[in-house]
N, C-alpha and C. Protein backbone atom coordinates (compact mmCIF):
# COMPACT_ATOMS: atom_id res chain seq x y z
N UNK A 1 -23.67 -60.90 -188.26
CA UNK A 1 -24.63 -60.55 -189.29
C UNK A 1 -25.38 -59.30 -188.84
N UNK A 2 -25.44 -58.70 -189.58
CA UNK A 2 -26.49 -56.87 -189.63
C UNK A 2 -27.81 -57.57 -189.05
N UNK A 3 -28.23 -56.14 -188.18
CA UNK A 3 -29.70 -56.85 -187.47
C UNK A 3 -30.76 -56.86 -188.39
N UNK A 4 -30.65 -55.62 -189.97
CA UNK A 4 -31.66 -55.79 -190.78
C UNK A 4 -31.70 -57.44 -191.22
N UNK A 5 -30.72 -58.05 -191.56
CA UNK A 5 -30.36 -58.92 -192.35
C UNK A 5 -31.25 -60.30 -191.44
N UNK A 6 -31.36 -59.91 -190.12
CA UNK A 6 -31.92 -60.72 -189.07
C UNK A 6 -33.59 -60.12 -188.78
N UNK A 7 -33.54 -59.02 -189.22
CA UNK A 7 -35.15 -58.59 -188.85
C UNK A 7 -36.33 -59.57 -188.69
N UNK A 8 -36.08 -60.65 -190.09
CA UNK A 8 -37.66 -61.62 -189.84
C UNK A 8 -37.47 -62.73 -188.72
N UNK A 9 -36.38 -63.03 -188.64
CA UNK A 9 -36.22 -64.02 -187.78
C UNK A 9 -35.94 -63.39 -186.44
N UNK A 10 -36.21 -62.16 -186.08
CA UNK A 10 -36.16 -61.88 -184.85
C UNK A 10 -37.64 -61.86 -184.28
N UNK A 11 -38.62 -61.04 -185.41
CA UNK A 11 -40.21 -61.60 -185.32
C UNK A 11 -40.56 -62.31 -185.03
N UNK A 12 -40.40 -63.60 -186.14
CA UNK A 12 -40.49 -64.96 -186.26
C UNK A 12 -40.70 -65.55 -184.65
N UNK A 13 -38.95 -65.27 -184.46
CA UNK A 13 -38.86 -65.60 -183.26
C UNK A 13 -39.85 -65.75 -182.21
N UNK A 14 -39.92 -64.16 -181.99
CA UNK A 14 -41.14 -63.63 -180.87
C UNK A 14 -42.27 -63.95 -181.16
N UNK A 15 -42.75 -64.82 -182.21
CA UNK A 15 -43.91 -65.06 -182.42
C UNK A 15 -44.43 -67.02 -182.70
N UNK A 16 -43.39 -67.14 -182.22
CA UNK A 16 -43.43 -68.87 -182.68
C UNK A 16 -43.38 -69.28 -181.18
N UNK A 17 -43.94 -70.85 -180.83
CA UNK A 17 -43.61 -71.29 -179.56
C UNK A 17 -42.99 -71.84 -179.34
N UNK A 18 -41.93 -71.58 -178.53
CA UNK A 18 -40.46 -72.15 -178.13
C UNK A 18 -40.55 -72.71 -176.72
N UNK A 19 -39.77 -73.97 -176.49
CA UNK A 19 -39.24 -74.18 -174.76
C UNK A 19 -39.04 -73.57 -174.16
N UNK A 20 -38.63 -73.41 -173.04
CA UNK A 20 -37.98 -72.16 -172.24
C UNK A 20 -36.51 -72.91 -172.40
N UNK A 21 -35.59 -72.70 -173.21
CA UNK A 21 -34.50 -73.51 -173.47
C UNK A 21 -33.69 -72.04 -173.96
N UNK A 22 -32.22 -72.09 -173.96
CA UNK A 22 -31.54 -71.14 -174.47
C UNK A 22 -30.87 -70.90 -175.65
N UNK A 23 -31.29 -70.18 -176.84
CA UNK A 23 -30.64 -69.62 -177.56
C UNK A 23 -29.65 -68.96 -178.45
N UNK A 24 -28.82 -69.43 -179.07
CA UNK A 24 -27.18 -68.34 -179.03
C UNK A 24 -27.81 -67.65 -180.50
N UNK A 25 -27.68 -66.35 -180.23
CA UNK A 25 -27.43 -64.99 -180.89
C UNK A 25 -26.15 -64.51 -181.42
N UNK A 26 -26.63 -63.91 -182.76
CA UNK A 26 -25.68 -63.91 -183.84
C UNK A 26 -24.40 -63.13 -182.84
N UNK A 27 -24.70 -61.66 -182.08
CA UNK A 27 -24.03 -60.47 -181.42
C UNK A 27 -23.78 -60.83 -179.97
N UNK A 28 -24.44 -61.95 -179.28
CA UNK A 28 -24.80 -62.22 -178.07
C UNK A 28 -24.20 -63.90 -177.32
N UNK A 29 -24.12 -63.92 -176.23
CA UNK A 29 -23.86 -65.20 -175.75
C UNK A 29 -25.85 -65.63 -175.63
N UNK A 30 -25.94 -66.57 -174.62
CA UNK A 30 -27.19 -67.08 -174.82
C UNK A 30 -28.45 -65.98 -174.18
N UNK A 31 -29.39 -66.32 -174.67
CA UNK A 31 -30.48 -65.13 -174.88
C UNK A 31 -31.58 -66.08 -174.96
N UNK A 32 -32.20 -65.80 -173.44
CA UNK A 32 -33.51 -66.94 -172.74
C UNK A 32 -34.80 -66.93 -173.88
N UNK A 33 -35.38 -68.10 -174.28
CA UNK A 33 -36.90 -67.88 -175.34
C UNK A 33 -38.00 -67.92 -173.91
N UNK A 34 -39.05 -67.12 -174.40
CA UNK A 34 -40.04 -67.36 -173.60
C UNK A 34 -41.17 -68.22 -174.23
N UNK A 35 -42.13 -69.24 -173.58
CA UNK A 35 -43.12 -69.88 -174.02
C UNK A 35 -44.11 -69.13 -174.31
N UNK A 36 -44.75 -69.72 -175.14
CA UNK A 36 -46.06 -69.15 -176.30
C UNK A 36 -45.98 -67.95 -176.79
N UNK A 37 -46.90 -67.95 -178.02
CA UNK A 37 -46.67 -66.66 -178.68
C UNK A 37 -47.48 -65.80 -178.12
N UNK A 38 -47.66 -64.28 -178.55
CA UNK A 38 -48.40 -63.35 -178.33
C UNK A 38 -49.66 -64.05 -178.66
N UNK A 39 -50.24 -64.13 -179.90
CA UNK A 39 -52.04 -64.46 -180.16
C UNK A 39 -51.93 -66.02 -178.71
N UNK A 40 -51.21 -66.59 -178.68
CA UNK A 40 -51.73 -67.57 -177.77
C UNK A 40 -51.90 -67.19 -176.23
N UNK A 41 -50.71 -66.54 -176.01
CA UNK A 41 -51.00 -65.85 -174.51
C UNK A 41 -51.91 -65.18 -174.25
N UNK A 42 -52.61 -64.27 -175.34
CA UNK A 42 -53.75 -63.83 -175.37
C UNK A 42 -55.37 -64.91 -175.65
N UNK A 43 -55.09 -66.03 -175.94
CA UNK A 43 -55.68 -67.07 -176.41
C UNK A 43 -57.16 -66.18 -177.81
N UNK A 44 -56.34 -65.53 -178.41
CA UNK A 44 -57.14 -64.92 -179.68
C UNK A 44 -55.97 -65.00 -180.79
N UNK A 45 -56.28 -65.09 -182.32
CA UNK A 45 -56.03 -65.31 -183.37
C UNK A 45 -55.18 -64.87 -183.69
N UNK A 46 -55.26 -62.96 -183.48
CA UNK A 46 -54.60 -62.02 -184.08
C UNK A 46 -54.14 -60.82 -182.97
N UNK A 47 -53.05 -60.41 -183.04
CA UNK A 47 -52.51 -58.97 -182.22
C UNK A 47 -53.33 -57.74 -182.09
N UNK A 48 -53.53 -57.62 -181.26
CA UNK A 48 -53.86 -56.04 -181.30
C UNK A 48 -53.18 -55.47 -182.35
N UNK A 49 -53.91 -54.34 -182.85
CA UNK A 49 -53.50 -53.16 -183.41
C UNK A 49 -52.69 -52.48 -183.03
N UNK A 50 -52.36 -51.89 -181.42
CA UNK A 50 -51.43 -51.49 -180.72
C UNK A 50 -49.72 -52.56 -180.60
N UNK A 51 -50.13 -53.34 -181.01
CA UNK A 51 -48.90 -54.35 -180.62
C UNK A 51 -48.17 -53.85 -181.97
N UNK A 52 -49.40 -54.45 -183.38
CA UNK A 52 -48.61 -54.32 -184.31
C UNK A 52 -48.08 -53.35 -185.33
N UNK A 53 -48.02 -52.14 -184.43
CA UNK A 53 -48.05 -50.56 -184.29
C UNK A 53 -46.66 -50.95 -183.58
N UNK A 54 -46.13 -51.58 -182.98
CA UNK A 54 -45.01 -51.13 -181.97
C UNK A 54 -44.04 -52.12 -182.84
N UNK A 55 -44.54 -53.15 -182.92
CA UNK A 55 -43.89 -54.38 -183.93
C UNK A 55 -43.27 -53.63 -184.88
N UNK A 56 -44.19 -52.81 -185.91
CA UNK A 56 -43.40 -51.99 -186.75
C UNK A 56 -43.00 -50.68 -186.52
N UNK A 57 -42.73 -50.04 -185.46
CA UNK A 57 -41.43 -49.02 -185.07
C UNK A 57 -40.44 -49.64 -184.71
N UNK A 58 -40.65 -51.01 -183.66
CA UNK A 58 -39.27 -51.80 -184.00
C UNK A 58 -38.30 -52.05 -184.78
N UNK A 59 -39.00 -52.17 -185.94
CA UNK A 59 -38.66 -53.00 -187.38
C UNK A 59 -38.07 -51.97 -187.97
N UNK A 60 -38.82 -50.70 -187.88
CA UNK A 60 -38.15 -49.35 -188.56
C UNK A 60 -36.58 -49.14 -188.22
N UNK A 61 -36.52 -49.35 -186.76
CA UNK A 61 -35.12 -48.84 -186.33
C UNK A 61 -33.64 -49.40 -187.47
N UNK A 62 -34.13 -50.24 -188.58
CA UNK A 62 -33.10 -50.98 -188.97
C UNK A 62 -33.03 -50.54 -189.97
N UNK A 63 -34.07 -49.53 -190.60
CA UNK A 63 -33.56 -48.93 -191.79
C UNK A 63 -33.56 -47.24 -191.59
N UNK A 64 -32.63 -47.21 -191.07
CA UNK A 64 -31.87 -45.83 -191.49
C UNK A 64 -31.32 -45.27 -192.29
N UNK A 65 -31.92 -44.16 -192.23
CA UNK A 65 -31.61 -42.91 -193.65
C UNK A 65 -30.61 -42.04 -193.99
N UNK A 66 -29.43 -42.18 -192.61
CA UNK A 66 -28.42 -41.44 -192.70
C UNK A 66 -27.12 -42.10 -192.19
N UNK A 67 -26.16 -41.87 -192.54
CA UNK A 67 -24.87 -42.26 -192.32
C UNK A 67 -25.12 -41.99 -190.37
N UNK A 68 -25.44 -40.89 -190.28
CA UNK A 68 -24.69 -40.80 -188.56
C UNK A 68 -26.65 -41.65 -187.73
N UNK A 69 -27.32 -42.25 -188.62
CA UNK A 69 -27.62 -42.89 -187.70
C UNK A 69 -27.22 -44.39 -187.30
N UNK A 70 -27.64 -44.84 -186.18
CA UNK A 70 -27.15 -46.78 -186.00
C UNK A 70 -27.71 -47.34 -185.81
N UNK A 71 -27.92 -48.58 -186.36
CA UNK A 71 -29.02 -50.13 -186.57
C UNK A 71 -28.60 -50.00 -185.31
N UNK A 72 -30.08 -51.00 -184.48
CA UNK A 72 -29.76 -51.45 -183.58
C UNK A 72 -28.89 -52.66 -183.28
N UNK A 73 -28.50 -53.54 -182.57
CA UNK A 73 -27.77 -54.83 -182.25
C UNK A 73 -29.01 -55.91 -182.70
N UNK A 74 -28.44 -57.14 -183.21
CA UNK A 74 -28.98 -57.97 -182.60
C UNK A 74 -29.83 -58.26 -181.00
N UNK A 75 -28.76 -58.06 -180.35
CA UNK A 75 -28.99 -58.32 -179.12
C UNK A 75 -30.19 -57.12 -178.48
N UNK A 76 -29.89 -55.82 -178.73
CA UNK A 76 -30.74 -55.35 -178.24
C UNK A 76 -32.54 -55.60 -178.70
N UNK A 77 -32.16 -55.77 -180.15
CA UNK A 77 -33.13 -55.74 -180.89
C UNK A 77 -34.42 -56.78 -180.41
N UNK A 78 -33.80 -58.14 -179.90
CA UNK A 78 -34.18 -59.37 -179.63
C UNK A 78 -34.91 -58.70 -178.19
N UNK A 79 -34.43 -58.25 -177.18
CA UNK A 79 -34.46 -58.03 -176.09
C UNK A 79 -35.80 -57.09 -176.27
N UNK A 80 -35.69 -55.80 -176.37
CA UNK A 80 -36.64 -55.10 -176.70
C UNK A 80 -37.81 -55.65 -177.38
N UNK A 81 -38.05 -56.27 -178.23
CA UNK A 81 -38.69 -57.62 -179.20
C UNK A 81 -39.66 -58.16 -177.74
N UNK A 82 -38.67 -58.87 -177.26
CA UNK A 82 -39.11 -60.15 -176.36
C UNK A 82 -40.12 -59.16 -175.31
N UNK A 83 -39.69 -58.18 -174.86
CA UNK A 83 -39.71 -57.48 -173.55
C UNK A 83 -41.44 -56.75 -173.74
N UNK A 84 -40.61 -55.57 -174.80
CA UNK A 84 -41.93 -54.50 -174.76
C UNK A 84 -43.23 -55.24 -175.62
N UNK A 85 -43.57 -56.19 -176.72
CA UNK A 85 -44.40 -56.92 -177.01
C UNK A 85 -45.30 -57.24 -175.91
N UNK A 86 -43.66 -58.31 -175.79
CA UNK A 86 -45.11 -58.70 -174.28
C UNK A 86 -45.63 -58.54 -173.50
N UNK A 87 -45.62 -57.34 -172.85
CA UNK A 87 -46.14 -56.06 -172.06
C UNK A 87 -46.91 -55.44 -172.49
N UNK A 88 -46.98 -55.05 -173.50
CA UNK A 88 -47.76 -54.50 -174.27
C UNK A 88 -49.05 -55.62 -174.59
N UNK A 89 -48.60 -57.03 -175.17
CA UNK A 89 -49.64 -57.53 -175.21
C UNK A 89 -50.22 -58.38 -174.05
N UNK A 90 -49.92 -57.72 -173.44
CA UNK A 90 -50.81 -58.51 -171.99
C UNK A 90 -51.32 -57.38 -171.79
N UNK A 91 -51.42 -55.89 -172.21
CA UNK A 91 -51.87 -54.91 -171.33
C UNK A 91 -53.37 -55.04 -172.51
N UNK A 92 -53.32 -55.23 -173.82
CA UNK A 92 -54.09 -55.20 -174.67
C UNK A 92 -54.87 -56.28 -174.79
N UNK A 93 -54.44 -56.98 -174.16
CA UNK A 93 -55.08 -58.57 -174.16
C UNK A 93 -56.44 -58.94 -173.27
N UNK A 94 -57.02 -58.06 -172.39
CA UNK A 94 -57.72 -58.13 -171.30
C UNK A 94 -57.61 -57.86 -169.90
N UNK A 95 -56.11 -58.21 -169.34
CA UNK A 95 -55.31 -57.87 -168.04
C UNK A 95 -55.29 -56.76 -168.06
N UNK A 96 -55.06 -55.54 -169.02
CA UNK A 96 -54.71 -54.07 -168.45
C UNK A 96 -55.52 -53.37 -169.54
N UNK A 97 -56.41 -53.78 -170.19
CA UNK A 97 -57.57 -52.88 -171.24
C UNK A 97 -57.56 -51.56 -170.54
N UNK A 98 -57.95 -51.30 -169.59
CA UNK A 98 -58.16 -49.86 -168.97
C UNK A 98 -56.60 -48.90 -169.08
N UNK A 99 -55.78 -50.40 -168.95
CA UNK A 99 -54.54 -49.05 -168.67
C UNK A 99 -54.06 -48.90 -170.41
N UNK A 100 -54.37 -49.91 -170.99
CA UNK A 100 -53.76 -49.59 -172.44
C UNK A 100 -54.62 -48.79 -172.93
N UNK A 101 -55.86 -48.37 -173.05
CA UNK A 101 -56.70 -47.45 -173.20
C UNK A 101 -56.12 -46.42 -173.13
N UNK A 102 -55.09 -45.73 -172.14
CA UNK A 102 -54.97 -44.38 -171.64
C UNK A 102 -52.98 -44.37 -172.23
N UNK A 103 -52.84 -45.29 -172.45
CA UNK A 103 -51.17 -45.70 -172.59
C UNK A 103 -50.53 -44.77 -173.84
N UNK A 104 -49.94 -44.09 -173.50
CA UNK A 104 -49.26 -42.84 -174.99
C UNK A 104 -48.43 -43.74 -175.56
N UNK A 105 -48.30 -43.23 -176.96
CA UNK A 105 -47.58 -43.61 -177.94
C UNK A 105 -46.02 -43.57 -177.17
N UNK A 106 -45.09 -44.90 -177.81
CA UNK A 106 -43.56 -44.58 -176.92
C UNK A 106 -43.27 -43.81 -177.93
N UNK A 107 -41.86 -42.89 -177.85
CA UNK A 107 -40.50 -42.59 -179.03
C UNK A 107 -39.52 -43.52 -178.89
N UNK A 108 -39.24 -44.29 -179.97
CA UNK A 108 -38.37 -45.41 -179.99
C UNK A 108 -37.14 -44.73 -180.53
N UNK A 109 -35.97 -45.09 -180.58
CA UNK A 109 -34.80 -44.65 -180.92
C UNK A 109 -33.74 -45.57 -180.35
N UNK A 110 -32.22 -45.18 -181.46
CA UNK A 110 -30.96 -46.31 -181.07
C UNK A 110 -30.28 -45.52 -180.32
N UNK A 111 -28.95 -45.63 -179.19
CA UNK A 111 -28.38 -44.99 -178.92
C UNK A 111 -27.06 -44.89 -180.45
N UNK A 112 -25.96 -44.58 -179.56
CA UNK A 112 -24.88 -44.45 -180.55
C UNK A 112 -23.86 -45.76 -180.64
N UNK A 113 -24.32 -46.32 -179.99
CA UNK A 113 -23.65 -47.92 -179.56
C UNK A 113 -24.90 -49.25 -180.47
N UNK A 114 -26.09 -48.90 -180.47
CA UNK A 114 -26.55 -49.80 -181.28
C UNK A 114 -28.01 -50.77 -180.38
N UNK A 115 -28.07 -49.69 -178.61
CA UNK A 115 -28.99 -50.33 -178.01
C UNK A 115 -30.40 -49.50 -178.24
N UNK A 116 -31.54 -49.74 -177.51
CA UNK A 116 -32.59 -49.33 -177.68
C UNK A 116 -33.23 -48.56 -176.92
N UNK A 117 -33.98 -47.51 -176.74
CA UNK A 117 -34.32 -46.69 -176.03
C UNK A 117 -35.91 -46.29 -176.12
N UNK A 118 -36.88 -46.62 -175.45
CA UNK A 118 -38.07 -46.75 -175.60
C UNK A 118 -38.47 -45.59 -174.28
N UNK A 119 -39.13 -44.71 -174.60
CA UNK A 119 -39.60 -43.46 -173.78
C UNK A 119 -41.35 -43.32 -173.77
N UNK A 120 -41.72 -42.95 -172.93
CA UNK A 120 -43.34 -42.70 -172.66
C UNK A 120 -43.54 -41.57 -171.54
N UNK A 121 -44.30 -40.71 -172.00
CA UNK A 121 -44.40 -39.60 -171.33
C UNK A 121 -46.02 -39.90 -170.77
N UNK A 122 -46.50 -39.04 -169.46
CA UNK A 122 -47.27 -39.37 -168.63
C UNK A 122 -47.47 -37.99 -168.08
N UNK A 123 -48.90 -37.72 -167.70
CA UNK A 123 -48.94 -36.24 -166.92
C UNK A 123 -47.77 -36.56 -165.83
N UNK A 124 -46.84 -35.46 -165.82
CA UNK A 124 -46.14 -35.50 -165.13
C UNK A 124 -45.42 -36.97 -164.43
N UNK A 125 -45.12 -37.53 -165.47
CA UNK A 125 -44.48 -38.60 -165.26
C UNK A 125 -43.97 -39.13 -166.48
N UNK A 126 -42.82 -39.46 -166.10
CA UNK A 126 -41.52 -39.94 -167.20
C UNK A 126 -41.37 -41.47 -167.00
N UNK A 127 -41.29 -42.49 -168.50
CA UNK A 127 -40.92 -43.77 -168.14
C UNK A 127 -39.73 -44.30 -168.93
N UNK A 128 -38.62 -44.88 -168.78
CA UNK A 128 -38.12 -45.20 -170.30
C UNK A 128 -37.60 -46.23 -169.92
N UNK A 129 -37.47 -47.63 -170.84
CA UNK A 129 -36.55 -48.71 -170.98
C UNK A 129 -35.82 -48.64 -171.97
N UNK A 130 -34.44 -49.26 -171.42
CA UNK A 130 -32.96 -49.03 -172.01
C UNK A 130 -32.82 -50.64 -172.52
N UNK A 131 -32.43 -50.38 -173.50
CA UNK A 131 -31.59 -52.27 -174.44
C UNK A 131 -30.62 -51.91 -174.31
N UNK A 132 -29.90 -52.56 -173.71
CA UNK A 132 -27.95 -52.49 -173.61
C UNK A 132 -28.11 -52.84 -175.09
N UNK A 133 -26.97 -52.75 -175.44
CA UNK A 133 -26.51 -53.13 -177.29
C UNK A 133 -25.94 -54.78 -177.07
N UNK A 134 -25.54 -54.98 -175.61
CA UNK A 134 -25.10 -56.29 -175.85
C UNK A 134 -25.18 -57.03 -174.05
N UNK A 135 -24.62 -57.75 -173.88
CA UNK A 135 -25.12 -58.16 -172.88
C UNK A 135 -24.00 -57.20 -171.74
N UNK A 136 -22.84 -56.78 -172.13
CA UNK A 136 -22.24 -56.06 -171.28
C UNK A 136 -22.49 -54.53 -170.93
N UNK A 137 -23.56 -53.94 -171.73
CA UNK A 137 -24.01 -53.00 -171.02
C UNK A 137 -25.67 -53.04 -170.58
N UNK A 138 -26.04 -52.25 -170.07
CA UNK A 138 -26.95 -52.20 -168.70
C UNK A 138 -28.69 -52.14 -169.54
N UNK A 139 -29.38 -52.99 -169.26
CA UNK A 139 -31.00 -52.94 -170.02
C UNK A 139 -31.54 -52.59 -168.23
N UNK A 140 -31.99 -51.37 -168.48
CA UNK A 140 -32.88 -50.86 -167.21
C UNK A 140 -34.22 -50.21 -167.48
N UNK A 141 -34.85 -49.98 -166.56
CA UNK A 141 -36.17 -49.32 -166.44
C UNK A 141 -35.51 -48.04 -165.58
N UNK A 142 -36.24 -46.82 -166.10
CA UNK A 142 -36.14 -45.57 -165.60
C UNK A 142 -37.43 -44.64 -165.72
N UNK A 143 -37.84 -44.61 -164.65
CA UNK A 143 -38.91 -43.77 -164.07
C UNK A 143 -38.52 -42.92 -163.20
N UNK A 144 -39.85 -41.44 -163.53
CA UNK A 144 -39.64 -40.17 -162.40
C UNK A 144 -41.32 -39.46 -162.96
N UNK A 145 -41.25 -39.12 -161.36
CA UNK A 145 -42.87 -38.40 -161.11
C UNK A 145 -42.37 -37.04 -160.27
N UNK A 146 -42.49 -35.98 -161.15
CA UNK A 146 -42.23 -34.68 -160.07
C UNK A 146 -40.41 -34.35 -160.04
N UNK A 147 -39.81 -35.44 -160.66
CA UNK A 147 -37.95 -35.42 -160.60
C UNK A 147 -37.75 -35.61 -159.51
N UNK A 148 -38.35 -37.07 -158.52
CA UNK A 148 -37.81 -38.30 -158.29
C UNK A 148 -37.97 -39.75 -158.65
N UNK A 149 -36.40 -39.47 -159.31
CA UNK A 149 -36.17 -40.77 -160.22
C UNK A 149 -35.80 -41.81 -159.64
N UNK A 150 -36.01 -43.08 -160.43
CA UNK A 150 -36.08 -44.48 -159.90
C UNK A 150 -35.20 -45.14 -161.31
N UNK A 151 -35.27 -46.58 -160.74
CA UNK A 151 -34.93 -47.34 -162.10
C UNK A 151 -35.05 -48.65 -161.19
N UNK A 152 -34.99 -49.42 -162.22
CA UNK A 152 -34.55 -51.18 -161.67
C UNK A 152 -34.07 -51.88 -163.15
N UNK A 153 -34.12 -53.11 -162.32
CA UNK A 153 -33.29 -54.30 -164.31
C UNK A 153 -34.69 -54.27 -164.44
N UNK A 154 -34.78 -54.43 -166.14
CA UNK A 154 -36.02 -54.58 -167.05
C UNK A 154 -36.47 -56.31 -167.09
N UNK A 155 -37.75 -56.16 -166.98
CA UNK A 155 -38.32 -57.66 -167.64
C UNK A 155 -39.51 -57.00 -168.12
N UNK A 156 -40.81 -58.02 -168.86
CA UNK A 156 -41.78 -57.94 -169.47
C UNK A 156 -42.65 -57.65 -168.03
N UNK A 157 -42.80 -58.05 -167.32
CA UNK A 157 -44.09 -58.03 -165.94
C UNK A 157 -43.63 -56.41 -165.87
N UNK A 158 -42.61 -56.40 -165.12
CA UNK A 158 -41.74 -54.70 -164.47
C UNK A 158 -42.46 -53.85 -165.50
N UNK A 159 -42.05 -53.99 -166.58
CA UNK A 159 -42.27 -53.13 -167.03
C UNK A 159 -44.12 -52.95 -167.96
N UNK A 160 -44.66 -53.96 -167.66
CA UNK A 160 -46.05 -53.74 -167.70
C UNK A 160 -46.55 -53.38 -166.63
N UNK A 161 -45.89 -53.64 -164.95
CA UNK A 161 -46.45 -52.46 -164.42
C UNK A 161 -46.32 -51.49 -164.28
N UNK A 162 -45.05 -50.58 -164.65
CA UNK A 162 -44.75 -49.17 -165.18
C UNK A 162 -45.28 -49.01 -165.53
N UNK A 163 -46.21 -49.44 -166.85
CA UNK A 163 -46.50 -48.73 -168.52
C UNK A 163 -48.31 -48.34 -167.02
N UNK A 164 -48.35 -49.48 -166.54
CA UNK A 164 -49.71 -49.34 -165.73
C UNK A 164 -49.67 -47.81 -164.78
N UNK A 165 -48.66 -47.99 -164.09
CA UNK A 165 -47.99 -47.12 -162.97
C UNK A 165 -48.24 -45.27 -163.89
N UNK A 166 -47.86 -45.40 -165.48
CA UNK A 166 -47.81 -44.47 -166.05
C UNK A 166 -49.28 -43.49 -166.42
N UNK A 167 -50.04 -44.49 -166.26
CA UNK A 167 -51.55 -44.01 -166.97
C UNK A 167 -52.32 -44.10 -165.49
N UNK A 168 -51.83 -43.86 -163.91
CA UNK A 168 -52.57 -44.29 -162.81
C UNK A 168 -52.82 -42.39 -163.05
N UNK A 169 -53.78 -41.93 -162.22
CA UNK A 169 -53.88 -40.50 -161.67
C UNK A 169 -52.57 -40.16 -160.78
């Protein structure tokens, strides 16, 4: 099934409280849920403004305006979903107020395969997380300060301390 066709229930998803139990995805073998939602992990009502600013550039990626662009995957879509949210809303939530304060807007974009590509620029410092399109290609973190570059595998913590790492002096 098309990831537009999946868009609410990929929300849904990320926003309902699930077990830590596993998942099967329409594009994907199994694909881990994490416990509680965003407003609960934050133990407040409603999302930041910043979250639901990112929520919908997510959402955008699925309606494209041109033949040579590409929906994202399921799989990536979910991933990115699960990942940058919740990083984001832990940084907005009280834990990183200071660093989300200073935190630049990302550029979101698909590759040509259908994964996700999330970029943040920093005085002199570069950050970006990669969504494989499926589970056989590579979801990483890629950072560089000065053009020496780094990377590691992506999770939600990693990469809330990047986004932190990004807004340090």
């Amino acid at each position: 099934m098309a990831a537009a066709a999946q868009l609410p229930e990929i929300f849904e998803y990320a926003n309902r409280t699930l077990p830590e139990k596993k998942f099967r995805g329409m594009e994907t073998n199994d694909v881990v849920a994490r416990e509680g939602t965003f407003a609960q992990q934050a133990g407040r009502a409603e999302k930041p403004p910043q979250v639901l600013t990112l929520e919908n550039e997510l959402r955008s990626l699925c309606e494209v305006e041109s033949e040579e662009d590409v929906k994202p995957t399921y799989y990536a879509l979910l991933s990115a979903t699960e990942t940058v949210l919740s990083a984001y809303n832990q940084l907005y939530t009280g834990r990183g107020e200071r660093t989300a304060t200073k935190l630049p807007a990302p550029t979101i974009t698909t590759d040509d395969v259908g994964g996700i590509m999330a970029s943040w620029k920093g005085e002199n410092k570069y950050l970006v997380a990669n969504f494989g399109a499926d589970e056989g290609r590579k979801s990483f973190l890629y950072w560089s300060v000065g053009g020496d570059p780094k990377s590691s595998p992506i999770d939600d913590l990693r990469l809330q301390q990047q986004l932190h790492w990004l807004t340090e002096p």
